[in-house]
C-alpha atoms as a PDB file:
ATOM      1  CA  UNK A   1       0.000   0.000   0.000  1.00  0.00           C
ATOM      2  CA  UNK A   2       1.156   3.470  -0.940  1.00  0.00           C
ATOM      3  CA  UNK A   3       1.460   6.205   1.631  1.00  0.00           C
ATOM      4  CA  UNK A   4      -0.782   9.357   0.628  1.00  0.00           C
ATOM      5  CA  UNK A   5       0.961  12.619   1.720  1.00  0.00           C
ATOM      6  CA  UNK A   6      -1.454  15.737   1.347  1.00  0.00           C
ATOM      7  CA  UNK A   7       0.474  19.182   0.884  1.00  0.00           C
ATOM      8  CA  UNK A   8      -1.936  22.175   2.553  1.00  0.00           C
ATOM      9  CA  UNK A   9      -0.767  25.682   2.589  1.00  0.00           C
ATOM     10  CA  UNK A  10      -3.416  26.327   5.528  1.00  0.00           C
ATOM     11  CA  UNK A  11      -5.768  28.763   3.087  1.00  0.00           C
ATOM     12  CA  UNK A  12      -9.513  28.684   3.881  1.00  0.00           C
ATOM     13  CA  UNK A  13     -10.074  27.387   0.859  1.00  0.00           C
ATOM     14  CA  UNK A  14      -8.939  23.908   1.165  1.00  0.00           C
ATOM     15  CA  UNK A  15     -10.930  23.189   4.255  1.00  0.00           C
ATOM     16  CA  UNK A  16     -13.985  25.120   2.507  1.00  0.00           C
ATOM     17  CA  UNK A  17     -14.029  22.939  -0.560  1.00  0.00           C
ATOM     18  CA  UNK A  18     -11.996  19.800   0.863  1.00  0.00           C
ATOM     19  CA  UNK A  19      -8.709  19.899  -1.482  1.00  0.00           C
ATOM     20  CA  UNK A  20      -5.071  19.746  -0.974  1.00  0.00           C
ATOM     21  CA  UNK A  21      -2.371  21.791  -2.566  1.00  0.00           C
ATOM     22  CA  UNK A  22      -0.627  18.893  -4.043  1.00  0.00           C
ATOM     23  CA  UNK A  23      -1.625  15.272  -3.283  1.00  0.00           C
ATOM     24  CA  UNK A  24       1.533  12.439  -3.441  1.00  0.00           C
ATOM     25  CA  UNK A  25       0.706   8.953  -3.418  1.00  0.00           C
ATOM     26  CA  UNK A  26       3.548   6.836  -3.973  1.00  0.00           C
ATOM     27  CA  UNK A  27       5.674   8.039  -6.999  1.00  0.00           C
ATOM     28  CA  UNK A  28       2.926   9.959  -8.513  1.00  0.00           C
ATOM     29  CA  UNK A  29       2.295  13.647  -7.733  1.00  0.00           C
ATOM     30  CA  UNK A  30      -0.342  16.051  -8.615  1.00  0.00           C
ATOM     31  CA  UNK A  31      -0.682  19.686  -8.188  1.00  0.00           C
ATOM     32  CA  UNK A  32      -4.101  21.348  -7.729  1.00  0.00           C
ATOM     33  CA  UNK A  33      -5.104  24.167 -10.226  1.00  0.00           C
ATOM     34  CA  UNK A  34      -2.829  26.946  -8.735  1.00  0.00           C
ATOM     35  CA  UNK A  35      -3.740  30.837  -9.690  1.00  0.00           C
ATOM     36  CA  UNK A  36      -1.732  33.505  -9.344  1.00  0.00           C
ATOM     37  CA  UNK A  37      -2.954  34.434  -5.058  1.00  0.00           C
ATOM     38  CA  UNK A  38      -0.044  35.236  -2.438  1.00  0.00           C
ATOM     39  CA  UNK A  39      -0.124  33.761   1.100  1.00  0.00           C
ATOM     40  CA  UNK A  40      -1.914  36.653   1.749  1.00  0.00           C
ATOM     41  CA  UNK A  41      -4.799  36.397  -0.270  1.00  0.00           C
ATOM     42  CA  UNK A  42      -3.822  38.764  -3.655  1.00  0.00           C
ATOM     43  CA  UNK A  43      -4.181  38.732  -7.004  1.00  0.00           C
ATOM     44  CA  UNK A  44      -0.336  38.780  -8.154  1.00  0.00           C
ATOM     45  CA  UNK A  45       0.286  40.405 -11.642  1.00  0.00           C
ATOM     46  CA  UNK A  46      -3.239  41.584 -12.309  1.00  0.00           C
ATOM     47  CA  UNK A  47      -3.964  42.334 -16.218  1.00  0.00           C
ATOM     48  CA  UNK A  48      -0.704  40.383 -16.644  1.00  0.00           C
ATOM     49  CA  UNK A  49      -0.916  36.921 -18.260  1.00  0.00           C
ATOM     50  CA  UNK A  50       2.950  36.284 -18.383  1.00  0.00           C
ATOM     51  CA  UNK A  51       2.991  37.384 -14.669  1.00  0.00           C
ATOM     52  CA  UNK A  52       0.546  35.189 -13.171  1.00  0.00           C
ATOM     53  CA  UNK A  53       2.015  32.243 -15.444  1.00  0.00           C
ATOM     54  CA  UNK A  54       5.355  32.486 -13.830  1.00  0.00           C
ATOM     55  CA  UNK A  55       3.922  33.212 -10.278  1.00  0.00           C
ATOM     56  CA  UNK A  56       1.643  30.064 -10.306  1.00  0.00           C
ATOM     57  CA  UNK A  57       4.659  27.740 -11.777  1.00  0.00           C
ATOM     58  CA  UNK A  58       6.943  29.440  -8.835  1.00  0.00           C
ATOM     59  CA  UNK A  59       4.018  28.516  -6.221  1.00  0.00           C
ATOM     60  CA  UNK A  60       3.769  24.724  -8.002  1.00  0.00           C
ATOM     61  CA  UNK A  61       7.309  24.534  -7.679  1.00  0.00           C
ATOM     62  CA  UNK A  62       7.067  25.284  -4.387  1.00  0.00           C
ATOM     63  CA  UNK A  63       4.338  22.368  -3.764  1.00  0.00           C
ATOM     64  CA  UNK A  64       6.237  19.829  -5.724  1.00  0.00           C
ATOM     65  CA  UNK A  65       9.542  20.335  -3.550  1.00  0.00           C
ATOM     66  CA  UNK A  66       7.341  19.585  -0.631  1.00  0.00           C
ATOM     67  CA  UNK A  67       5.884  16.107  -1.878  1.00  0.00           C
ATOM     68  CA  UNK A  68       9.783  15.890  -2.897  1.00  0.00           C
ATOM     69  CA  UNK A  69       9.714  16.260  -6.267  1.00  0.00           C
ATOM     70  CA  UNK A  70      10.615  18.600  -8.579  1.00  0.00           C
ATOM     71  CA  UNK A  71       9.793  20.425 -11.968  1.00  0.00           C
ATOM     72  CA  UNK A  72      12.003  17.784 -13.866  1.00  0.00           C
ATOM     73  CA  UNK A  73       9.400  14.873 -12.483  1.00  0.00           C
ATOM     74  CA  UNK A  74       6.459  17.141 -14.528  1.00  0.00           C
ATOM     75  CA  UNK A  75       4.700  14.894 -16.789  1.00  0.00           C
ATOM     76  CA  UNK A  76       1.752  17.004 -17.845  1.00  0.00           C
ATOM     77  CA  UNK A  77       0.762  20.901 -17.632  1.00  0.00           C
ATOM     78  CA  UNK A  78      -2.919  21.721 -18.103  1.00  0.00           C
ATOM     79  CA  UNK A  79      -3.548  25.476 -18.640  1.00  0.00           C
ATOM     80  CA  UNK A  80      -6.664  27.233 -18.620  1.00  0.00           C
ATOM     81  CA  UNK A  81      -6.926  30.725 -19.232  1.00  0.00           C
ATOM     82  CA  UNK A  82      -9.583  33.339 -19.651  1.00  0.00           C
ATOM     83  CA  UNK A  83      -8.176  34.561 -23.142  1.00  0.00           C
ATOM     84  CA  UNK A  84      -6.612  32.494 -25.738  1.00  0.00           C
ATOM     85  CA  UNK A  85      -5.460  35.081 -27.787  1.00  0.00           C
ATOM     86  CA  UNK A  86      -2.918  35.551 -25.409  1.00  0.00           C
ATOM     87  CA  UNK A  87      -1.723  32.026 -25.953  1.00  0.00           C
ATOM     88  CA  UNK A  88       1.663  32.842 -27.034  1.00  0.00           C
ATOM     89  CA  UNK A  89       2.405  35.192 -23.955  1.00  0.00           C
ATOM     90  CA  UNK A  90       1.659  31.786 -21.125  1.00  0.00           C
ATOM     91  CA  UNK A  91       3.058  30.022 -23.676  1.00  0.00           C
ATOM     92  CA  UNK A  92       6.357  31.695 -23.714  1.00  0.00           C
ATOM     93  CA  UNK A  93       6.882  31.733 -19.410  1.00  0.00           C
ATOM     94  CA  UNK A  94       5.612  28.028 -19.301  1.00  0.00           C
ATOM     95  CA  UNK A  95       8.399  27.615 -22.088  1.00  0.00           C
ATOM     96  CA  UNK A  96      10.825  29.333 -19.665  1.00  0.00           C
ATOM     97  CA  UNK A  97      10.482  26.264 -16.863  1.00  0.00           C
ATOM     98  CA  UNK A  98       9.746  23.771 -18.938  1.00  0.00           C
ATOM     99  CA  UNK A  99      11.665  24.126 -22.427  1.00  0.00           C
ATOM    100  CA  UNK A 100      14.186  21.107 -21.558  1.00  0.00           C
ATOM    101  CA  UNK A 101      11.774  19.185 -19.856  1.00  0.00           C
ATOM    102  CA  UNK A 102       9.024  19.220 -22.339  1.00  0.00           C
ATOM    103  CA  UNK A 103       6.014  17.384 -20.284  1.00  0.00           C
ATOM    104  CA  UNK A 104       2.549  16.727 -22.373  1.00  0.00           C
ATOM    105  CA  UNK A 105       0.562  19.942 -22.381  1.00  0.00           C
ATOM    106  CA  UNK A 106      -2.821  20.943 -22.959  1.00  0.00           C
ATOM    107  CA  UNK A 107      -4.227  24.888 -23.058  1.00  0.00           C
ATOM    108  CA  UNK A 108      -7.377  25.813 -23.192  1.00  0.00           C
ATOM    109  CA  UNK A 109      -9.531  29.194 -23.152  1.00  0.00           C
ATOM    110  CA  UNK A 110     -12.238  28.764 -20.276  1.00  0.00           C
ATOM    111  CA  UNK A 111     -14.865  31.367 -19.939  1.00  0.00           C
ATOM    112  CA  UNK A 112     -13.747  32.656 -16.421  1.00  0.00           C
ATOM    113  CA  UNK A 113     -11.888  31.440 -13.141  1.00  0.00           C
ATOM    114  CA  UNK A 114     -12.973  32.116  -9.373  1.00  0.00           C
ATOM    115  CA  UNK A 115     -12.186  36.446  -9.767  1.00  0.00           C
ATOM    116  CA  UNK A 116     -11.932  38.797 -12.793  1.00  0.00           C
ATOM    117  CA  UNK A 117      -8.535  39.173 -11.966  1.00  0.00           C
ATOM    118  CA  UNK A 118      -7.772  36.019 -12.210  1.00  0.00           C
ATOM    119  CA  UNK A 119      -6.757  35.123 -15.660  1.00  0.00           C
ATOM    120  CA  UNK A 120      -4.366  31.758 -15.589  1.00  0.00           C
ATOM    121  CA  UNK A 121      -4.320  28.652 -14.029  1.00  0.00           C
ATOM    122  CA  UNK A 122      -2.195  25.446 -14.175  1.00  0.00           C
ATOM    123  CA  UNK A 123      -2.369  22.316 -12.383  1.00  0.00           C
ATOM    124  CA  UNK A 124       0.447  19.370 -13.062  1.00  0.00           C
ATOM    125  CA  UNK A 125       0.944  16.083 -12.506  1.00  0.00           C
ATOM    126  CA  UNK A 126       4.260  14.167 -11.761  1.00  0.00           C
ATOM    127  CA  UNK A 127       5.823  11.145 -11.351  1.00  0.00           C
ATOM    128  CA  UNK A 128       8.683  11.260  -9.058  1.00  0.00           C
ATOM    129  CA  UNK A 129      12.113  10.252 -10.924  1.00  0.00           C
ATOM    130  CA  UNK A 130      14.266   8.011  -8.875  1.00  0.00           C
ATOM    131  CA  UNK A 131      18.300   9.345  -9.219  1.00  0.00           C
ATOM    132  CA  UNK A 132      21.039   7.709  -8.706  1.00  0.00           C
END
């Protein structure tokens, strides 16, 4: 049986809907839809697509170190964003982190997220590589 370790970062949100951060059960990892929101509650790089991108793959970094894993273990990105005509923008950040590593991707325009301000967001899943 494989241990399940849950990754909170305490927000009210994941004891008001029930979710984890990240969620690691054995090898595999995956990484909630992550916006671009602080530990304080704010919008980061509002009217900014290329801001939020690399804010929200900073904060799933973050979440993936703490299930002990890394960007490198990515397998798959899925992007949703509120205007696709700024594809090439996310694009070009989420290029940025994950150029070399080159996980499956999908990106897709949605018609909104959980604010206005909000106008990316990304979850991931990995698969913990074993080195060495």
């Amino acid at each position: 049986m494989n241990n399940r370790q849950n990754i909170t970062t305490g927000t009210q949100w994941e004891e008001i809907v029930g979710y984890s951060r990240a969620v690691r059960v054995g090898d595999w990892v995956s990484v909630s839809g992550t916006t671009a929101v602080d530990e304080t509650g704010a919008v980061v790089g509002v009217g900014d697509m290329g801001a939020q991108t690399r804010f929200i793959i900073q904060k799933i970094e973050k979440a993936l170190i703490a299930c002990g894993a890394s960007l490198s273990d990515v397998i798959r990105t899925r992007i949703f964003v509120t205007d696709i005509s700024q594809w090439e923008t996310v694009g070009r950040v989420h290029g940025e982190f994950f150029g070399a590593i080159k996980p499956a991707s999908t990106m897709v325009e949605i018609k909104a997220l959980i604010s206005p301000e909000l106008l990316v967001e990304i979850e991931v899943d990995a698969i913990v590589s074993h080195k060495g």
